[in-house]
PDB file of N, CA and C in Angstrom:
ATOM      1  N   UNK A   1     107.196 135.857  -4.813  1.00  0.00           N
ATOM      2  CA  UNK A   1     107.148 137.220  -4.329  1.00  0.00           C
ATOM      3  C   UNK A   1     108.468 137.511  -3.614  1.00  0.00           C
ATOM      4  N   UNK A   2     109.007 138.499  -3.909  1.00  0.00           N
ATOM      5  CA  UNK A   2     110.437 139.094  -3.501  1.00  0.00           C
ATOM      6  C   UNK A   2     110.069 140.441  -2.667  1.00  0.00           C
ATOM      7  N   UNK A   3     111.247 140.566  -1.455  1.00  0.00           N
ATOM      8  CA  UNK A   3     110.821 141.609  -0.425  1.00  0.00           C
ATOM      9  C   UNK A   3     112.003 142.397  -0.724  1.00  0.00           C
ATOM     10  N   UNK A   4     111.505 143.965  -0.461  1.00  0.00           N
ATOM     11  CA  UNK A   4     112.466 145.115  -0.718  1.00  0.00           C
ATOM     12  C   UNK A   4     111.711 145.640   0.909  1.00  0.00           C
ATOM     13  N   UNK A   5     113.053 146.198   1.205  1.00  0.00           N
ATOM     14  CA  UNK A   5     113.388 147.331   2.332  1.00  0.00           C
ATOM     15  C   UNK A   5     114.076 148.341   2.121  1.00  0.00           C
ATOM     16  N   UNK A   6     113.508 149.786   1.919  1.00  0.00           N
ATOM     17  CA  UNK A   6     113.608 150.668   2.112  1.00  0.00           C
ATOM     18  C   UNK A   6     113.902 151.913   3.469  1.00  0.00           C
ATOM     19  N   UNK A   7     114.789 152.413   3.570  1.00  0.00           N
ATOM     20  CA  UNK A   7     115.077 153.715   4.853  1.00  0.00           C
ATOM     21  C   UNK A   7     114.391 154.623   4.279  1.00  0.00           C
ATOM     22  N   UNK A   8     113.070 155.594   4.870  1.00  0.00           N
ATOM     23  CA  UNK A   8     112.604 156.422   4.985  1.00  0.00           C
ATOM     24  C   UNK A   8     112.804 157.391   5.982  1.00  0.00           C
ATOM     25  N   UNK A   9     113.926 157.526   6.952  1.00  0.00           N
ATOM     26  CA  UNK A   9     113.980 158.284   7.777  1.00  0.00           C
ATOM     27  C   UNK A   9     115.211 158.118   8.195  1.00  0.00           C
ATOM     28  N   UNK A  10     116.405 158.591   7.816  1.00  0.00           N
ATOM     29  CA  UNK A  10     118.131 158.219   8.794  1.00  0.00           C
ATOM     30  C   UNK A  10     117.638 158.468  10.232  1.00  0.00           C
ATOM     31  N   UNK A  11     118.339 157.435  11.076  1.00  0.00           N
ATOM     32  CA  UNK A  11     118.996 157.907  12.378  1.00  0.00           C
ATOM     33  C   UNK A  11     119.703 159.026  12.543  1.00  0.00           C
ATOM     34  N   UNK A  12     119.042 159.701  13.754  1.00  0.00           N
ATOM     35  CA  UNK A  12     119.758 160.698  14.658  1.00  0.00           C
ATOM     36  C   UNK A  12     119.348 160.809  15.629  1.00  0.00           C
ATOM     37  N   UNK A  13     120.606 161.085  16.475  1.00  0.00           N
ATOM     38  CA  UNK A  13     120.437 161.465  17.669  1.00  0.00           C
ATOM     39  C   UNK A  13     119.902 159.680  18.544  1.00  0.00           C
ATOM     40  N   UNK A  14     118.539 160.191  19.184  1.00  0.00           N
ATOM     41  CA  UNK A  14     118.080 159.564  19.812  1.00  0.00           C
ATOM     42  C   UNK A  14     116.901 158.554  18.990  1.00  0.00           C
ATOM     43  N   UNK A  15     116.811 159.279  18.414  1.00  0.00           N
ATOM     44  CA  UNK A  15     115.916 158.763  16.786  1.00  0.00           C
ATOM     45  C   UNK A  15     116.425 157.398  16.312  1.00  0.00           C
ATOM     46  N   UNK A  16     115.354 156.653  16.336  1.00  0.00           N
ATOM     47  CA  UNK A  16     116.807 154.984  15.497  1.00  0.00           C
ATOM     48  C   UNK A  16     116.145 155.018  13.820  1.00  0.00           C
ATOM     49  N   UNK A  17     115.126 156.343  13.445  1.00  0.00           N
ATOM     50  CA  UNK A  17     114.891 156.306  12.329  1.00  0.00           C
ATOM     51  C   UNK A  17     113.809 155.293  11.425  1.00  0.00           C
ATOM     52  N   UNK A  18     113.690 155.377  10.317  1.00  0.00           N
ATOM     53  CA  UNK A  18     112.279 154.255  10.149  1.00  0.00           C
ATOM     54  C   UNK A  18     112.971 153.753   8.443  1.00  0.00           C
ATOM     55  N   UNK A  19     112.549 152.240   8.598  1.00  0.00           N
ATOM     56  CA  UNK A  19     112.228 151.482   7.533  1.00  0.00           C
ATOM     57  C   UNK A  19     110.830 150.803   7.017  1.00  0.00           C
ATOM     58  N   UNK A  20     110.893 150.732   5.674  1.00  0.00           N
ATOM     59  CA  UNK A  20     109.271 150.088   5.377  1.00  0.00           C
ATOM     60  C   UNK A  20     109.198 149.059   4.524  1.00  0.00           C
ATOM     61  N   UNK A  21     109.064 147.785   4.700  1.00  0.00           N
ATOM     62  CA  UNK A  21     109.122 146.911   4.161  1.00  0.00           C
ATOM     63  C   UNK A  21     108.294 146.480   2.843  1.00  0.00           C
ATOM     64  N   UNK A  22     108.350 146.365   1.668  1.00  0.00           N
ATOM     65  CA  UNK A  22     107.313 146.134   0.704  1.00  0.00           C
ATOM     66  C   UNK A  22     107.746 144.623   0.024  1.00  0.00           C
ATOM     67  N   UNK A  23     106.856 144.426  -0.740  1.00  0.00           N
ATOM     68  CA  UNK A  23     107.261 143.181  -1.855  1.00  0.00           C
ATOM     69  C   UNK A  23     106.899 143.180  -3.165  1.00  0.00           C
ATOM     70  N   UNK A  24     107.006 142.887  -4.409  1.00  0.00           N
ATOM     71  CA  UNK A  24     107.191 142.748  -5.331  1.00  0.00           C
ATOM     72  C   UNK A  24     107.206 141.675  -5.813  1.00  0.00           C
ATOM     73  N   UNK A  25     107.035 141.555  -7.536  1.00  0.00           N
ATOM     74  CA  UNK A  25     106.711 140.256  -8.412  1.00  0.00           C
ATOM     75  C   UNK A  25     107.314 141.033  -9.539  1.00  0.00           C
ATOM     76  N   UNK A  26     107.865 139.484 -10.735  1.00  0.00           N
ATOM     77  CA  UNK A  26     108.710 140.219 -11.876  1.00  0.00           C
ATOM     78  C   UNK A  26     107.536 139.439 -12.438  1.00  0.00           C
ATOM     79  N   UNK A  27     106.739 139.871 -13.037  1.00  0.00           N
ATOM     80  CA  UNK A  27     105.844 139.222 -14.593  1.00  0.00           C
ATOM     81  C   UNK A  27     106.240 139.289 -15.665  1.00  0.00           C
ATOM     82  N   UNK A  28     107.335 138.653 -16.540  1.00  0.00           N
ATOM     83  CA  UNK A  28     107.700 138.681 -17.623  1.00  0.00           C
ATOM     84  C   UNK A  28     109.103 139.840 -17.786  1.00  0.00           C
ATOM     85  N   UNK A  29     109.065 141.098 -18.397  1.00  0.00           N
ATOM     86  CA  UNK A  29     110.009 141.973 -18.191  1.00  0.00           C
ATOM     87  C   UNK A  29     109.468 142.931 -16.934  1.00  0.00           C
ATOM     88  N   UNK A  30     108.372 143.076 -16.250  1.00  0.00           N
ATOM     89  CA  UNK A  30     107.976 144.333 -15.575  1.00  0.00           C
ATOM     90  C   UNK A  30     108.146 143.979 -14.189  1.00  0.00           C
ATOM     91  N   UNK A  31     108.042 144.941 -13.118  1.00  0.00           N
ATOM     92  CA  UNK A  31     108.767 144.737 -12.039  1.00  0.00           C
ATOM     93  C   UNK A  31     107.569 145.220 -11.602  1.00  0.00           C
ATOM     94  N   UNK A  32     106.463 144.528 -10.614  1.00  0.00           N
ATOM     95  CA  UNK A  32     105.141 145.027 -10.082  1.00  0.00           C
ATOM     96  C   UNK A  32     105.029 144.942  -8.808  1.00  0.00           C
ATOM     97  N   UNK A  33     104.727 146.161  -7.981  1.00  0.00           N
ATOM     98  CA  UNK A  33     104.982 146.444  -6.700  1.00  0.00           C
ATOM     99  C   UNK A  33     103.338 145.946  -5.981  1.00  0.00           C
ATOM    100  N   UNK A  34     103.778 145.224  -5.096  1.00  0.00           N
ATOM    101  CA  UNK A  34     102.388 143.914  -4.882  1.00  0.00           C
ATOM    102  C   UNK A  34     102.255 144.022  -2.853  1.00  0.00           C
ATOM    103  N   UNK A  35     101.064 144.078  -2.492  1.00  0.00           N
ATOM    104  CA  UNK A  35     101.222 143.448  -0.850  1.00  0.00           C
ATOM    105  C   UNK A  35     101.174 142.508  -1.047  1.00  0.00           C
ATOM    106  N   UNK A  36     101.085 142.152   0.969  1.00  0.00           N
ATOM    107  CA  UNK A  36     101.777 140.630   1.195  1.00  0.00           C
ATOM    108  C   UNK A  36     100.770 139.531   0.457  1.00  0.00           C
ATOM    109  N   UNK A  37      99.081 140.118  -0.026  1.00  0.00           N
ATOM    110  CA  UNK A  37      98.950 138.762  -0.785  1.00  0.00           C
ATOM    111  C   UNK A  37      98.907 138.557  -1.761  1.00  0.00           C
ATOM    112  N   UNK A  38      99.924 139.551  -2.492  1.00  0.00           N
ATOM    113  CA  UNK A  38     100.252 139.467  -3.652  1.00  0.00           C
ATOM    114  C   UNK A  38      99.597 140.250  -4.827  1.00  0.00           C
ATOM    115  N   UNK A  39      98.167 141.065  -4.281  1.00  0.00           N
ATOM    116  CA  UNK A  39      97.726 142.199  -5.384  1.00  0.00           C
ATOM    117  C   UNK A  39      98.424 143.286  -5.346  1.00  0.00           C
ATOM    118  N   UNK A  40      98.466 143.724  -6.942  1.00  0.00           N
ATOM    119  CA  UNK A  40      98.912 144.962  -7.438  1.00  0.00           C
ATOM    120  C   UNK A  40      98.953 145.940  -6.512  1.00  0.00           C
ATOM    121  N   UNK A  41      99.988 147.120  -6.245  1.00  0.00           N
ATOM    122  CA  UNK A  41      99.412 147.805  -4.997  1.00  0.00           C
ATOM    123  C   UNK A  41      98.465 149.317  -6.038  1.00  0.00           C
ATOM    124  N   UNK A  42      97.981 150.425  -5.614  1.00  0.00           N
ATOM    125  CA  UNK A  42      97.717 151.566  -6.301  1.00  0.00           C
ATOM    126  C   UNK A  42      97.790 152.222  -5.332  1.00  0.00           C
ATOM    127  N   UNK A  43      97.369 153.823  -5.923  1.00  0.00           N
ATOM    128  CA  UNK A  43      96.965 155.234  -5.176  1.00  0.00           C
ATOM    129  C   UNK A  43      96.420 156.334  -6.084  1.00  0.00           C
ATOM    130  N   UNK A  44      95.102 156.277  -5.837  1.00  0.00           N
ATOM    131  CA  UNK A  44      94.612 157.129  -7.104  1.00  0.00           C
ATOM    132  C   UNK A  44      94.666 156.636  -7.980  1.00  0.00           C
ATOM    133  N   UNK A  45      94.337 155.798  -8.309  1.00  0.00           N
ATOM    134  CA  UNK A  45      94.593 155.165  -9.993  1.00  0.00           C
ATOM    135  C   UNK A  45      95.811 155.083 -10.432  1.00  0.00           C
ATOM    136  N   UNK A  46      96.697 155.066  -9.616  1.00  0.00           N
ATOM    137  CA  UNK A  46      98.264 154.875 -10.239  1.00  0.00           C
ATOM    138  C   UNK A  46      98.738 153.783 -10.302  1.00  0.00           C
ATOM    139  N   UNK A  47      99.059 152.816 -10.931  1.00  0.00           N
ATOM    140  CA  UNK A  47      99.881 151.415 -10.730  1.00  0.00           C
ATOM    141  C   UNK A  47     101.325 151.794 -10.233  1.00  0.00           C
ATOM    142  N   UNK A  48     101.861 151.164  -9.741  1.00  0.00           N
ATOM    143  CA  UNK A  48     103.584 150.924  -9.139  1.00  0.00           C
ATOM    144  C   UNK A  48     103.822 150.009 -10.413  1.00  0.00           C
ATOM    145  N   UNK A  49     104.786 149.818 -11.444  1.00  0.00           N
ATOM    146  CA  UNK A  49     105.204 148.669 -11.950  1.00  0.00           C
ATOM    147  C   UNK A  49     105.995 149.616 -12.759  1.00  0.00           C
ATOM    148  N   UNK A  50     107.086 149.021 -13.429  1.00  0.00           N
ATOM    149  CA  UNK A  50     107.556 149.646 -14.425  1.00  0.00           C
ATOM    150  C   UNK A  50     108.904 148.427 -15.408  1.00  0.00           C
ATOM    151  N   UNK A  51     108.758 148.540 -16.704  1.00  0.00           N
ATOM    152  CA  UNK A  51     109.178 147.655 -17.559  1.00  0.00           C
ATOM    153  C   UNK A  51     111.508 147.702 -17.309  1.00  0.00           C
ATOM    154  N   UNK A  52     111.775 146.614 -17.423  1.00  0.00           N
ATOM    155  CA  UNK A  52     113.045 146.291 -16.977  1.00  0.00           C
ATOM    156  C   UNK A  52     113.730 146.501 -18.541  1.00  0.00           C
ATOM    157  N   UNK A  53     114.992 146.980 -18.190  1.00  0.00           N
ATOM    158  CA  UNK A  53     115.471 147.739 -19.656  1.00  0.00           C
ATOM    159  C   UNK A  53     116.655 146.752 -19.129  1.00  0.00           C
ATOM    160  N   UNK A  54     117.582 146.333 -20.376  1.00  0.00           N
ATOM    161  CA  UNK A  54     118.435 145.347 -20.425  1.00  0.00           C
ATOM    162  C   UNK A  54     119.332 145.873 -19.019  1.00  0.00           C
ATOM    163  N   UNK A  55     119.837 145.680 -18.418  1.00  0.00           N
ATOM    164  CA  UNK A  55     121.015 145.574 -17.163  1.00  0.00           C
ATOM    165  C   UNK A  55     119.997 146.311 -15.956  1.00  0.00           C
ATOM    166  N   UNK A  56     119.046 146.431 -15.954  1.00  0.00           N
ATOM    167  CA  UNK A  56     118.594 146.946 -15.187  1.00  0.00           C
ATOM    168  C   UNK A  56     118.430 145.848 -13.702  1.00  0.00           C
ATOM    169  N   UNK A  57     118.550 146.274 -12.314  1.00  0.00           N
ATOM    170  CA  UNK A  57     118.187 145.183 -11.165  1.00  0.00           C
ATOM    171  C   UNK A  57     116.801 145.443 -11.001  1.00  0.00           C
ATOM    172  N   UNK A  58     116.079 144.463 -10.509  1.00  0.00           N
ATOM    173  CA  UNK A  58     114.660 144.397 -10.459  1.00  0.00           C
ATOM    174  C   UNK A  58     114.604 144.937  -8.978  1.00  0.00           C
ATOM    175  N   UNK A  59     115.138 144.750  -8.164  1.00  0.00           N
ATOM    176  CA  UNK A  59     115.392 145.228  -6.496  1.00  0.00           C
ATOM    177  C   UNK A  59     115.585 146.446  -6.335  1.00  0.00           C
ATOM    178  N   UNK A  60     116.291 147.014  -7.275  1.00  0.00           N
ATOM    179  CA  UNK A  60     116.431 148.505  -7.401  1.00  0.00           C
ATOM    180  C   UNK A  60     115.494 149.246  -7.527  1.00  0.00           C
ATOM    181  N   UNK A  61     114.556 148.472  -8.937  1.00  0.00           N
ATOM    182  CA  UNK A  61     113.555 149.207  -9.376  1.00  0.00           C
ATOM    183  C   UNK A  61     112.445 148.850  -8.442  1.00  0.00           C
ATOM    184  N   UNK A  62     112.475 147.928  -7.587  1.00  0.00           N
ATOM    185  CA  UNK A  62     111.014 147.716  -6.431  1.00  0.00           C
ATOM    186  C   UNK A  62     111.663 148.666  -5.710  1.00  0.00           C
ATOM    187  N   UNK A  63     112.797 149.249  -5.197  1.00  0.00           N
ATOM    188  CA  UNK A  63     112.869 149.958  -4.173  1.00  0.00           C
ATOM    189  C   UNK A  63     112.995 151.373  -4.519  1.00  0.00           C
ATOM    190  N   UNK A  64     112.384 152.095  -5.771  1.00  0.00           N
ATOM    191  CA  UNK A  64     111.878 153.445  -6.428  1.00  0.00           C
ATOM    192  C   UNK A  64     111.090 153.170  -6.214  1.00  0.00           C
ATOM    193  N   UNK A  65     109.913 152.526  -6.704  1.00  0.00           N
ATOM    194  CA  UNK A  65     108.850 151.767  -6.801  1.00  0.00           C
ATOM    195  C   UNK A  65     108.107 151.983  -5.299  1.00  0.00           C
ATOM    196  N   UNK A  66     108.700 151.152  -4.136  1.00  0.00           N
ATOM    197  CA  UNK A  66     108.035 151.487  -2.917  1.00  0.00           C
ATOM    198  C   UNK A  66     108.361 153.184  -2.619  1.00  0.00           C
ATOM    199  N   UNK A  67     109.286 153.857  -3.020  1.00  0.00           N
ATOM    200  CA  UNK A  67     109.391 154.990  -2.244  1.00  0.00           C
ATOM    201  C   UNK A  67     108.339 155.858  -2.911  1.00  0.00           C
ATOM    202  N   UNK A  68     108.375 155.878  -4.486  1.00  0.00           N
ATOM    203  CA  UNK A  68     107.407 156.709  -4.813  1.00  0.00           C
ATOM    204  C   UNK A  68     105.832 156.127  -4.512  1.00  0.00           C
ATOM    205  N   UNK A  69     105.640 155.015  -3.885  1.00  0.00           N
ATOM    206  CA  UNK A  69     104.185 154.433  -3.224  1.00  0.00           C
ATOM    207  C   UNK A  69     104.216 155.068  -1.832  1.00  0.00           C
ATOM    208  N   UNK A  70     105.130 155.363  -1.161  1.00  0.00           N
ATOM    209  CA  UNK A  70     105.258 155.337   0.157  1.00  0.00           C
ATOM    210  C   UNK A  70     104.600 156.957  -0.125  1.00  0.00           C
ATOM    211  N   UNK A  71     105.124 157.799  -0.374  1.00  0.00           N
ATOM    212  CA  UNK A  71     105.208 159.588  -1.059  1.00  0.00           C
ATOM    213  C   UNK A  71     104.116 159.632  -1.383  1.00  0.00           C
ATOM    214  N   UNK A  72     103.061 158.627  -2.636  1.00  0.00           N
ATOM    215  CA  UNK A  72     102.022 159.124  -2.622  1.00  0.00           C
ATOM    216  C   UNK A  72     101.051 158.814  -1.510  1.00  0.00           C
ATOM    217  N   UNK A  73     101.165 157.907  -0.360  1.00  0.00           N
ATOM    218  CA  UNK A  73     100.151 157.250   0.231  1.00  0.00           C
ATOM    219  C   UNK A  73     100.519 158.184   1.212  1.00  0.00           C
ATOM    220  N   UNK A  74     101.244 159.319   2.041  1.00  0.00           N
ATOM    221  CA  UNK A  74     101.864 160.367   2.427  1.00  0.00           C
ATOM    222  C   UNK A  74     100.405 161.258   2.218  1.00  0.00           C
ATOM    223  N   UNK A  75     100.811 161.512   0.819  1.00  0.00           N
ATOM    224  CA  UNK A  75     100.212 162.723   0.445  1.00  0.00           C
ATOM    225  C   UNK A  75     100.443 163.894   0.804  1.00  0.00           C
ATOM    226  N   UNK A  76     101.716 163.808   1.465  1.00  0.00           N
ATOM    227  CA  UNK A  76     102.550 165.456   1.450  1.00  0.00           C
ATOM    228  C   UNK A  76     103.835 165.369   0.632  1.00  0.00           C
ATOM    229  N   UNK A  77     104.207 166.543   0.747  1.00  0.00           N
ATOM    230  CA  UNK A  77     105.830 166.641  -0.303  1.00  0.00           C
ATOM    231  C   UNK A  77     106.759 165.856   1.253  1.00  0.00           C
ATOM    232  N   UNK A  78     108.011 164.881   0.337  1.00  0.00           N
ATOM    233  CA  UNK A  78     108.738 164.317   1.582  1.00  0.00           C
ATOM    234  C   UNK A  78     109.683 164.751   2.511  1.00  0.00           C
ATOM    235  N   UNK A  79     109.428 165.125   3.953  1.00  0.00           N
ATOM    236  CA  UNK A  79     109.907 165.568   4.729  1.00  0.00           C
ATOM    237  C   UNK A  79     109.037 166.868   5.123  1.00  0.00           C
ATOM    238  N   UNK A  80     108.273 167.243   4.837  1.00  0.00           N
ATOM    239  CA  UNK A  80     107.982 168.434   4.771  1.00  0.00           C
ATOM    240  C   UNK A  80     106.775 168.732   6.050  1.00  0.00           C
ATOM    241  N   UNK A  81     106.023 167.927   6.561  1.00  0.00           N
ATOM    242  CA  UNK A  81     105.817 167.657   8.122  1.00  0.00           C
ATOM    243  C   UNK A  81     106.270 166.904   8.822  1.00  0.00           C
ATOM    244  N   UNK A  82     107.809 166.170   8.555  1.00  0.00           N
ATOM    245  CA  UNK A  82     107.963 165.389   9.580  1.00  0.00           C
ATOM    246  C   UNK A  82     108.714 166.539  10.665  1.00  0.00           C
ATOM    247  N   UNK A  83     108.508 165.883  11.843  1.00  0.00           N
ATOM    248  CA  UNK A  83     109.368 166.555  13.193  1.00  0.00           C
ATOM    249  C   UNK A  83     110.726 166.789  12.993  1.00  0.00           C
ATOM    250  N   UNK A  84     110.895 168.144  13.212  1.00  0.00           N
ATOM    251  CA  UNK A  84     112.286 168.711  13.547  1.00  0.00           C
ATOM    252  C   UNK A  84     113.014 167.970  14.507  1.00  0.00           C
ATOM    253  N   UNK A  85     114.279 167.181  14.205  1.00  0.00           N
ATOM    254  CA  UNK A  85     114.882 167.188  15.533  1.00  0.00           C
ATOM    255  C   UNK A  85     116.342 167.439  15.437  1.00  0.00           C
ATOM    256  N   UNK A  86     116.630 168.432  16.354  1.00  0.00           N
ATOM    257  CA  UNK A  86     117.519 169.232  16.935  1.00  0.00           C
ATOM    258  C   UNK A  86     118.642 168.615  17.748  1.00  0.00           C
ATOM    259  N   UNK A  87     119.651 168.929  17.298  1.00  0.00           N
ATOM    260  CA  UNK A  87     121.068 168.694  18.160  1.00  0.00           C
ATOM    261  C   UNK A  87     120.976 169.495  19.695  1.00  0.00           C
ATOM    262  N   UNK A  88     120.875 168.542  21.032  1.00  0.00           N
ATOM    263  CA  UNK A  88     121.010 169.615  22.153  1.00  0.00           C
ATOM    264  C   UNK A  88     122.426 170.548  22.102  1.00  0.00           C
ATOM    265  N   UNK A  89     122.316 171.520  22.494  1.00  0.00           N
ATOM    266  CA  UNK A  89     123.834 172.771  22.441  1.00  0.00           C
ATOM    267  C   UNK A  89     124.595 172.522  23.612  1.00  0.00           C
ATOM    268  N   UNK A  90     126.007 172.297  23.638  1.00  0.00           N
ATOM    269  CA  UNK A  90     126.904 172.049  24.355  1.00  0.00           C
ATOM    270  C   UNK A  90     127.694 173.058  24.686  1.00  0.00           C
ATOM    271  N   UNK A  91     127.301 174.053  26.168  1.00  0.00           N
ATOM    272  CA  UNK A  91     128.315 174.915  26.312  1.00  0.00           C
ATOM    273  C   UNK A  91     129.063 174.540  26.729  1.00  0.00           C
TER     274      UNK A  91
END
C-alpha cells in the first residue's frame, strides 16, 4: 500500500491551510484508491480506481483519485461553503 498527500486548501494569511492524506494499491495495470486497511474506498456506488495508460505515474493518478473522493464525500461543489478569508486593510 502506497500513501498520496494531497493540498485541499492553500495557506493564507493566518490560515496554515489543509492536507489529506490517502493510500492506494496498483493491482495489475489499475491504480485503486484503498483506506488504511486496505479496502476499496466508494461513495454512492462509485469506485475510485482507474486503468494506467503507458507513461502514466500511478501517484499522480492516486492523487486525482483522492481529490475527486475527497469532492464527493463533501457533497458540495469545491470551495463553495468554505469560509471567506479576507486580507485585513492597511491604511
Amino acid at each position: 500500500m502506497e500513501t498520496v498527500v494531497i493540498q485541499v486548501r492553500a495557506p493564507r494569511g493566518a490560515d496554515p491551510g489543509r492536507v489529506i492524506e490517502g493510500h492506494y494499491n496498483i493491482v495489475g495495470d489499475t491504480v485503486i484508491l484503498v483506506d488504511q486497511s486496505g479496502k476499496p474506498l466508494t461513495s454512492e456506488d462509485q469506485k475510485f480506481s482507474r486503468k494506467l495508460n503507458a507513461g502514466d505515474n500511478a501517484k499522480q493518478i492516486a492523487a486525482q483519485l483522492l481529490r475527486l473522493h475527497h469532492r464527493a464525500a463533501r457533497g458540495n461543489p469545491s470551495g463553495f461553503n468554505d469560509k471567506l478569508v479576507y486580507e485585513k486593510l492597511k491604511y
